[in-house]
PDB file of N, CA and C in Angstrom:
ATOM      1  N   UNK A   1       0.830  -1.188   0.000  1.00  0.00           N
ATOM      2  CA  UNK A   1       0.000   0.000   0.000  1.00  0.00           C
ATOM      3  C   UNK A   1       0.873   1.249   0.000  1.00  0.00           C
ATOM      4  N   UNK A   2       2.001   1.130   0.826  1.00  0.00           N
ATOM      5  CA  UNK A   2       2.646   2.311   0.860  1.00  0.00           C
ATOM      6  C   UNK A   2       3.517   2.519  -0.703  1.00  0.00           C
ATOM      7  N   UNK A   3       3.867   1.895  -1.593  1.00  0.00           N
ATOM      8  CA  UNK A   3       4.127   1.816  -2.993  1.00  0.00           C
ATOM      9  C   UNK A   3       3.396   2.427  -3.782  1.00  0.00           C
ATOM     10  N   UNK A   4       2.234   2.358  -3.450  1.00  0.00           N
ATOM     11  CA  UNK A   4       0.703   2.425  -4.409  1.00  0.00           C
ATOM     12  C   UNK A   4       0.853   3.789  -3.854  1.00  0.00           C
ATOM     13  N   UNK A   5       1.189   4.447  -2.561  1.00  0.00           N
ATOM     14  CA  UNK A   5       0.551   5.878  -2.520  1.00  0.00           C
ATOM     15  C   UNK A   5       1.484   6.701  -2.633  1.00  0.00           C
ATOM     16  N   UNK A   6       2.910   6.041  -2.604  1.00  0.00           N
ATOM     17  CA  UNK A   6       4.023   7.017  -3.221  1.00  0.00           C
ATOM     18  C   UNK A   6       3.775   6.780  -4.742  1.00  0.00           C
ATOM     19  N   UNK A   7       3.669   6.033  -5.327  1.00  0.00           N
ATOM     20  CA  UNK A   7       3.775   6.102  -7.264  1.00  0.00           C
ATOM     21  C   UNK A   7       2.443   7.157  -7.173  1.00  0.00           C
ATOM     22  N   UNK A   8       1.134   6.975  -6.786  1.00  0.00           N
ATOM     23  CA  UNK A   8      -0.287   8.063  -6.635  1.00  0.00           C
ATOM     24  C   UNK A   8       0.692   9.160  -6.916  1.00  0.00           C
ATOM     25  N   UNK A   9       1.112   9.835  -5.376  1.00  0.00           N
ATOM     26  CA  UNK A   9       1.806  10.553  -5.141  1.00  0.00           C
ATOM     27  C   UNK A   9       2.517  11.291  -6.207  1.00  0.00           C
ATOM     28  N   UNK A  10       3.407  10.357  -6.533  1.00  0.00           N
ATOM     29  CA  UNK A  10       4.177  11.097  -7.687  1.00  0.00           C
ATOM     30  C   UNK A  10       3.304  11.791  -8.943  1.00  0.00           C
ATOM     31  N   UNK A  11       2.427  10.921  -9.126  1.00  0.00           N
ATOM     32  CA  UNK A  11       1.826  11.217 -10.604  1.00  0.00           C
ATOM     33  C   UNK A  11       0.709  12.217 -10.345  1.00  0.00           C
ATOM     34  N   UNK A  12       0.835  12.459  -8.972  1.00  0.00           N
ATOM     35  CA  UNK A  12      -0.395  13.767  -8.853  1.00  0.00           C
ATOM     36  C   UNK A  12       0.659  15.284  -8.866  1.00  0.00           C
ATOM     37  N   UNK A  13       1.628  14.726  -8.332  1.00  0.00           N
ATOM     38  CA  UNK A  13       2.484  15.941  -8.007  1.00  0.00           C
ATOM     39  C   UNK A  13       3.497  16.599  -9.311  1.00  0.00           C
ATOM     40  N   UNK A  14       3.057  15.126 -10.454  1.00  0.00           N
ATOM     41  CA  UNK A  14       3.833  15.849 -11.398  1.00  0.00           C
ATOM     42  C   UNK A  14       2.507  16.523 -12.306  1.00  0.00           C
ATOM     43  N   UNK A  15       1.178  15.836 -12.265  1.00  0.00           N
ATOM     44  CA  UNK A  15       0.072  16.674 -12.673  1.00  0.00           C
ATOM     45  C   UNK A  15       0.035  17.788 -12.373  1.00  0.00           C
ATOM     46  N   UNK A  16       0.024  17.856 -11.090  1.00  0.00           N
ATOM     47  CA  UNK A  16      -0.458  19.174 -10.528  1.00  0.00           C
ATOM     48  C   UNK A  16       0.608  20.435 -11.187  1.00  0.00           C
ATOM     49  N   UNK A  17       2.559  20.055 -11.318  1.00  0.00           N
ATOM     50  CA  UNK A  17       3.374  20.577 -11.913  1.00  0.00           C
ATOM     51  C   UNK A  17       2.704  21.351 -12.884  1.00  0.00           C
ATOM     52  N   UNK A  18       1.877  20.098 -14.303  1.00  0.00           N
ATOM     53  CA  UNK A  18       1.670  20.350 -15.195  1.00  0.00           C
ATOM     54  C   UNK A  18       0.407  21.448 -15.456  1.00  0.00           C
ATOM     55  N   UNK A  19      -0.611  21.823 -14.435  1.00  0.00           N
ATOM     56  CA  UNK A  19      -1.363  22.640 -14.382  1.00  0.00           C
ATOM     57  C   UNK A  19      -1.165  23.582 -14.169  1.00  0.00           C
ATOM     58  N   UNK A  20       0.053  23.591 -13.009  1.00  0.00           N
ATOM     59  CA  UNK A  20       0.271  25.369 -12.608  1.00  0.00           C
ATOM     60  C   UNK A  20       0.898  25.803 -13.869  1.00  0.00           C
ATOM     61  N   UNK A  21       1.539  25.069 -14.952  1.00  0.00           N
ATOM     62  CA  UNK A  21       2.111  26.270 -16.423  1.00  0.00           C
ATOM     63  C   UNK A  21       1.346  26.055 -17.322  1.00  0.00           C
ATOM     64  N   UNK A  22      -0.092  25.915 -17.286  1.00  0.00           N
ATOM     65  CA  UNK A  22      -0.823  25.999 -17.790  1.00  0.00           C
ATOM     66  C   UNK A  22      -1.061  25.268 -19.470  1.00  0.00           C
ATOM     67  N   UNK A  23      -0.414  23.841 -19.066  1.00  0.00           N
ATOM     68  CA  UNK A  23       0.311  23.412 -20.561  1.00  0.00           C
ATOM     69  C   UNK A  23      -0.902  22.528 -20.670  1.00  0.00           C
ATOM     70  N   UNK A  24      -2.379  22.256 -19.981  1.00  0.00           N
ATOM     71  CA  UNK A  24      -2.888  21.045 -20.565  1.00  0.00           C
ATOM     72  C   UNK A  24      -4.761  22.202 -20.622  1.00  0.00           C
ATOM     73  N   UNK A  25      -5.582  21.785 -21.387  1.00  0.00           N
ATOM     74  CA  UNK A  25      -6.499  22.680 -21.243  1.00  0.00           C
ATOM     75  C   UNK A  25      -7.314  21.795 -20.357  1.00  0.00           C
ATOM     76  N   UNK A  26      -8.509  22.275 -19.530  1.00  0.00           N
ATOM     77  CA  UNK A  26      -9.479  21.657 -18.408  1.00  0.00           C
ATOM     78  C   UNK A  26      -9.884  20.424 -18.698  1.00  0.00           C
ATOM     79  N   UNK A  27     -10.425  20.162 -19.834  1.00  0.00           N
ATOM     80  CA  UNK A  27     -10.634  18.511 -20.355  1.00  0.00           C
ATOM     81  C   UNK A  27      -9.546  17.942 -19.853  1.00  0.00           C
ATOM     82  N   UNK A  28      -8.279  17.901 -20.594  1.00  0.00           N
ATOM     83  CA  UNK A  28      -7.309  17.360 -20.818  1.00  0.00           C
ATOM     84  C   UNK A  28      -7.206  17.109 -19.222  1.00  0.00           C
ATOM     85  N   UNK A  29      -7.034  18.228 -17.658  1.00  0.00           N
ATOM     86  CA  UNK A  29      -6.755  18.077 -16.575  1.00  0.00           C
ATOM     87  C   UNK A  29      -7.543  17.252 -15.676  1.00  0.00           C
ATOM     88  N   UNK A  30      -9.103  17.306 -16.043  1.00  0.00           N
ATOM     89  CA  UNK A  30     -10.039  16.604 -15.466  1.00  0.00           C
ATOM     90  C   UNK A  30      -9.779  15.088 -16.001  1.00  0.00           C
ATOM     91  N   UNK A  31      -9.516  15.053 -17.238  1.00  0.00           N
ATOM     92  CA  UNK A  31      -9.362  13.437 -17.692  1.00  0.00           C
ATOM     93  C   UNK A  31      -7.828  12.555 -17.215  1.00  0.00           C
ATOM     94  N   UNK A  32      -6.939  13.474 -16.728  1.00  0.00           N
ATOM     95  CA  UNK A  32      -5.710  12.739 -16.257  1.00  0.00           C
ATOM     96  C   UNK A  32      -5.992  12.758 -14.463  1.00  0.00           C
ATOM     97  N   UNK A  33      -6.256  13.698 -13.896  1.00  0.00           N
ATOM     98  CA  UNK A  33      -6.858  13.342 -12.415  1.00  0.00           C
ATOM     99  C   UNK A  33      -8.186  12.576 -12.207  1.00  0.00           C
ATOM    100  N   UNK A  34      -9.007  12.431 -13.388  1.00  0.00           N
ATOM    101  CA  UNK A  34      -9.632  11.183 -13.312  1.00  0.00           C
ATOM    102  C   UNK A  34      -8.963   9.774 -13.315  1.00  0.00           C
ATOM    103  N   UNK A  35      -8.408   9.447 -14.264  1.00  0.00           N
ATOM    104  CA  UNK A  35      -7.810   8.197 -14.450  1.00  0.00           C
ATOM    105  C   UNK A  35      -6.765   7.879 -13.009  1.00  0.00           C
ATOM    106  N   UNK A  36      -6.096   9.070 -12.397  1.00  0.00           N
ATOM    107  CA  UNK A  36      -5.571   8.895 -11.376  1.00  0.00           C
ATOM    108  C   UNK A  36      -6.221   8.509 -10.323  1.00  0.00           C
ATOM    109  N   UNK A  37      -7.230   8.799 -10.451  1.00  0.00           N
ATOM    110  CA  UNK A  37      -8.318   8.617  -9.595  1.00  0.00           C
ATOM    111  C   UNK A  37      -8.623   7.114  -9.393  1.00  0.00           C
ATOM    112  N   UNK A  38      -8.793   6.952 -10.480  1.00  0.00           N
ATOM    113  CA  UNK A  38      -9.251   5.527 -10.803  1.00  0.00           C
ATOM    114  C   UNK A  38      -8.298   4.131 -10.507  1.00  0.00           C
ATOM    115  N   UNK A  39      -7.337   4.769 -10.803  1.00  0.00           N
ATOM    116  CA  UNK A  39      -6.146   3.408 -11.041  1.00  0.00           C
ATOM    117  C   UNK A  39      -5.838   3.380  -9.186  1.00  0.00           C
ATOM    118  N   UNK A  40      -5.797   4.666  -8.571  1.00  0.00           N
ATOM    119  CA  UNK A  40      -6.026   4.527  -7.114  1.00  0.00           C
ATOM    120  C   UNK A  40      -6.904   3.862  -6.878  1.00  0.00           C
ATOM    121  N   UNK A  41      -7.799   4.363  -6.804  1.00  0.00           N
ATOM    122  CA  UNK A  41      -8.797   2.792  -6.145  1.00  0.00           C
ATOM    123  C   UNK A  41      -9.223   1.550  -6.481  1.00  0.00           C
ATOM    124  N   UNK A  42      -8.637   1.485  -8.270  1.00  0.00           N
ATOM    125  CA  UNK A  42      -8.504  -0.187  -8.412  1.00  0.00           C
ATOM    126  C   UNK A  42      -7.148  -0.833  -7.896  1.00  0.00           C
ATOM    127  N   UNK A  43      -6.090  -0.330  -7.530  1.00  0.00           N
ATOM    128  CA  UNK A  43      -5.430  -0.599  -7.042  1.00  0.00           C
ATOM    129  C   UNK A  43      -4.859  -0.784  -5.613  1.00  0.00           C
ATOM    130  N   UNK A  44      -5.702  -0.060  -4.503  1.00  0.00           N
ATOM    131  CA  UNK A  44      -6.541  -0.263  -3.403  1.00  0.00           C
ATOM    132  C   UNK A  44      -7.243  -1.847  -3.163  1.00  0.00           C
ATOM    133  N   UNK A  45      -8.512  -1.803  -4.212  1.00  0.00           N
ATOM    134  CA  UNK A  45      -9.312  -2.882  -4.240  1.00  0.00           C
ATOM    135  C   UNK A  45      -8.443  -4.202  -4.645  1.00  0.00           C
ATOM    136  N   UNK A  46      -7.747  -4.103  -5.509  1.00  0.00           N
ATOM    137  CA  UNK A  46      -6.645  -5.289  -5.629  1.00  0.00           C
ATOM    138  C   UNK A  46      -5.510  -5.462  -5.004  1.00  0.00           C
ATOM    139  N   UNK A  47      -5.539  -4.824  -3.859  1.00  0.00           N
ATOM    140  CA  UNK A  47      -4.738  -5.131  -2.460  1.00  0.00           C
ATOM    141  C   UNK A  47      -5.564  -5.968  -1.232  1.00  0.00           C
ATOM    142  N   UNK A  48      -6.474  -4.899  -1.044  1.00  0.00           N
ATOM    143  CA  UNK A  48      -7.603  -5.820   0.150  1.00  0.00           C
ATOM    144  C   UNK A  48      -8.624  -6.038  -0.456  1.00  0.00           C
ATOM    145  N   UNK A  49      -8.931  -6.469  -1.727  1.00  0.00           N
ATOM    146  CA  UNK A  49      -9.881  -7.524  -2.049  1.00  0.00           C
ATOM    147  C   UNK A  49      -9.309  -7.971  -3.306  1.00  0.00           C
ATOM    148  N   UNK A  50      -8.541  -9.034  -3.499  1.00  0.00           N
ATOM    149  CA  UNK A  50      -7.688  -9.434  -4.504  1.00  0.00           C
ATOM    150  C   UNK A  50      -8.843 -10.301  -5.574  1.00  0.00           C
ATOM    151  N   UNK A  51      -9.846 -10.533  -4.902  1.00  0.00           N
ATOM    152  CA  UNK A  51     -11.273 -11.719  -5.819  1.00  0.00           C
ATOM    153  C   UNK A  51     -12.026 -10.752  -6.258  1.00  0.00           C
ATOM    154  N   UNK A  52     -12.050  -9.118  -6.215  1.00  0.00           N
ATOM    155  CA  UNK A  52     -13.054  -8.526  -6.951  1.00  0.00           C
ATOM    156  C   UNK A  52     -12.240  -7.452  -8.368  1.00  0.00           C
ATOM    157  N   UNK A  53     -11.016  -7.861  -8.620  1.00  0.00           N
ATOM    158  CA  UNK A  53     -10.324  -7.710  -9.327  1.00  0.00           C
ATOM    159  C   UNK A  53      -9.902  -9.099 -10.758  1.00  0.00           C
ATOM    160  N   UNK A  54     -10.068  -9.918 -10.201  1.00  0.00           N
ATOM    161  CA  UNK A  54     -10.106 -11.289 -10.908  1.00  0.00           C
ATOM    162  C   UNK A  54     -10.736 -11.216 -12.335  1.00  0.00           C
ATOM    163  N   UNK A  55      -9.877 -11.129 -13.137  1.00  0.00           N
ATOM    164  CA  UNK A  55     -10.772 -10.881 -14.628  1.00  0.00           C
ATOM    165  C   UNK A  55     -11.587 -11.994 -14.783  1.00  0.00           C
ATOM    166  N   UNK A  56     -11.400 -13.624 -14.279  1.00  0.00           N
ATOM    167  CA  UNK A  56     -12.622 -14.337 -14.532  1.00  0.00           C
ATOM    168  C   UNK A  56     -13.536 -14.571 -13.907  1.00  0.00           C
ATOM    169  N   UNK A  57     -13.411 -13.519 -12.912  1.00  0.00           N
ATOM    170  CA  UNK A  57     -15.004 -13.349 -12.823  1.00  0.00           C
ATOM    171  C   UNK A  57     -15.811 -12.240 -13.163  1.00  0.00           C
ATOM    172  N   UNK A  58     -15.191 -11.556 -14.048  1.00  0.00           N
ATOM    173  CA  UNK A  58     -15.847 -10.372 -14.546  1.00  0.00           C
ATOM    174  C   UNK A  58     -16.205 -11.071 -15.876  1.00  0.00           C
ATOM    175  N   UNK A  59     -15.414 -11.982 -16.510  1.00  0.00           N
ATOM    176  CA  UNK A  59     -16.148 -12.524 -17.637  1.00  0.00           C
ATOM    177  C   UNK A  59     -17.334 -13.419 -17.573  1.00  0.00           C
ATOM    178  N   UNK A  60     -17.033 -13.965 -15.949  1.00  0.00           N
ATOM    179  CA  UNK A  60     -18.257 -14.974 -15.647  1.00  0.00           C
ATOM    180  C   UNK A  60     -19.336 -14.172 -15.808  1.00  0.00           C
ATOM    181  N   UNK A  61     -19.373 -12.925 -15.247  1.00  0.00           N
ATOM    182  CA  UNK A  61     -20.746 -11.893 -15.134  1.00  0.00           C
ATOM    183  C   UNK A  61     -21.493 -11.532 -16.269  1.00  0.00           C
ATOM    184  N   UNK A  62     -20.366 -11.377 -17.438  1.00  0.00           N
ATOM    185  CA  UNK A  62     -20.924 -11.056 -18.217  1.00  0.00           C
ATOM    186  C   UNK A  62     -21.384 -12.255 -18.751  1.00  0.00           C
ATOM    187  N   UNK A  63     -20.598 -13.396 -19.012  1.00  0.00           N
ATOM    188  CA  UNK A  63     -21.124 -14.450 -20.005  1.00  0.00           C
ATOM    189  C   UNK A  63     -22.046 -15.329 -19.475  1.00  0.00           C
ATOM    190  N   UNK A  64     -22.128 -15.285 -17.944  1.00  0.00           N
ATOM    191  CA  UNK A  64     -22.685 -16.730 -17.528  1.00  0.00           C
ATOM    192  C   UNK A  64     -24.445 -15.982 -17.555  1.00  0.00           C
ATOM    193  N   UNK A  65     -25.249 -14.948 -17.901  1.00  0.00           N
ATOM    194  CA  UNK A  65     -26.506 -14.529 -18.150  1.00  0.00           C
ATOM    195  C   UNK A  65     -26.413 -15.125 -19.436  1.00  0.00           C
ATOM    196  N   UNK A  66     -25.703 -14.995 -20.370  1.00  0.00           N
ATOM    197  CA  UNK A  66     -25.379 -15.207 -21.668  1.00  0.00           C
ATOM    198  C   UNK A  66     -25.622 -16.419 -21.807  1.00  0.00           C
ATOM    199  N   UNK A  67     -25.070 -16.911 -21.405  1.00  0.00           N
ATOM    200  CA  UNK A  67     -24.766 -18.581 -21.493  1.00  0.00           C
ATOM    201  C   UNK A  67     -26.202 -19.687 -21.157  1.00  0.00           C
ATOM    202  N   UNK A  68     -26.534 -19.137 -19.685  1.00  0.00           N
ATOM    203  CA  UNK A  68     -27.485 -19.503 -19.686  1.00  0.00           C
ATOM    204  C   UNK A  68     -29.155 -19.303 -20.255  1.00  0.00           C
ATOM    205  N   UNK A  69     -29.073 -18.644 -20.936  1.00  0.00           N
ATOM    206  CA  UNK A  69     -30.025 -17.871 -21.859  1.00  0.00           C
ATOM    207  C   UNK A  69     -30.158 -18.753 -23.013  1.00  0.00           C
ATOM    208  N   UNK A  70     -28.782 -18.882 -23.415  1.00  0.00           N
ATOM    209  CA  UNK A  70     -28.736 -19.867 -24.751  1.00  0.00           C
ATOM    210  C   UNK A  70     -28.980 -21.222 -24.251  1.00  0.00           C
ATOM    211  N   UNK A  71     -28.618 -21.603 -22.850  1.00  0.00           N
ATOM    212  CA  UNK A  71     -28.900 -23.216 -22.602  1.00  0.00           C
ATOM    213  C   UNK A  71     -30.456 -23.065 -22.581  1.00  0.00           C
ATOM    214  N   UNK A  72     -31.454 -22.275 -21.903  1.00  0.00           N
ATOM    215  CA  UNK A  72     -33.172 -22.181 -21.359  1.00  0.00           C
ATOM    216  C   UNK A  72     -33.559 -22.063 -23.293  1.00  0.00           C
ATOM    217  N   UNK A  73     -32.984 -21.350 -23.775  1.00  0.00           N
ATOM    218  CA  UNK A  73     -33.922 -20.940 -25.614  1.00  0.00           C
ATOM    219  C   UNK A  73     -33.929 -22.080 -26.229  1.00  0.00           C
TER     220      UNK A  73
END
């Protein structure tokens, strides 16, 4: 965890760099402190909950409605 919030860390502090000289326009700033955003707390969640990160069960979710749809038709 402490890895995860120094690399955060870094990549906010070199964002933030990049805003005060005014080099990215508001889209551009909202969409990179989003994604920072994001990769923080999937990376959080795949520390203390390592099974809700599991890509097969995100495919189960999607396919197993799927699947069973085609077995009932």
């Amino acid at each position: 965890m402490l890895y995860l919030t120094m690399g955060i860390a870094c990549i906010l502090f070199y964002q933030i760099s990049l805003l005060r000289r005014q080099s990215a326009s508001p889209k551009e700033r909202r969409l990179a402190l989003s994604v920072t955003g994001i990769a923080f707390v999937f990376g959080t969640i795949s520390i203390f909950w390592p099974e809700w990160v599991n890509p097969s069960q995100a495919i189960r979710l999607l396919f197993e409605p799927i699947q069973n749809f085609i077995i009932q038709g």
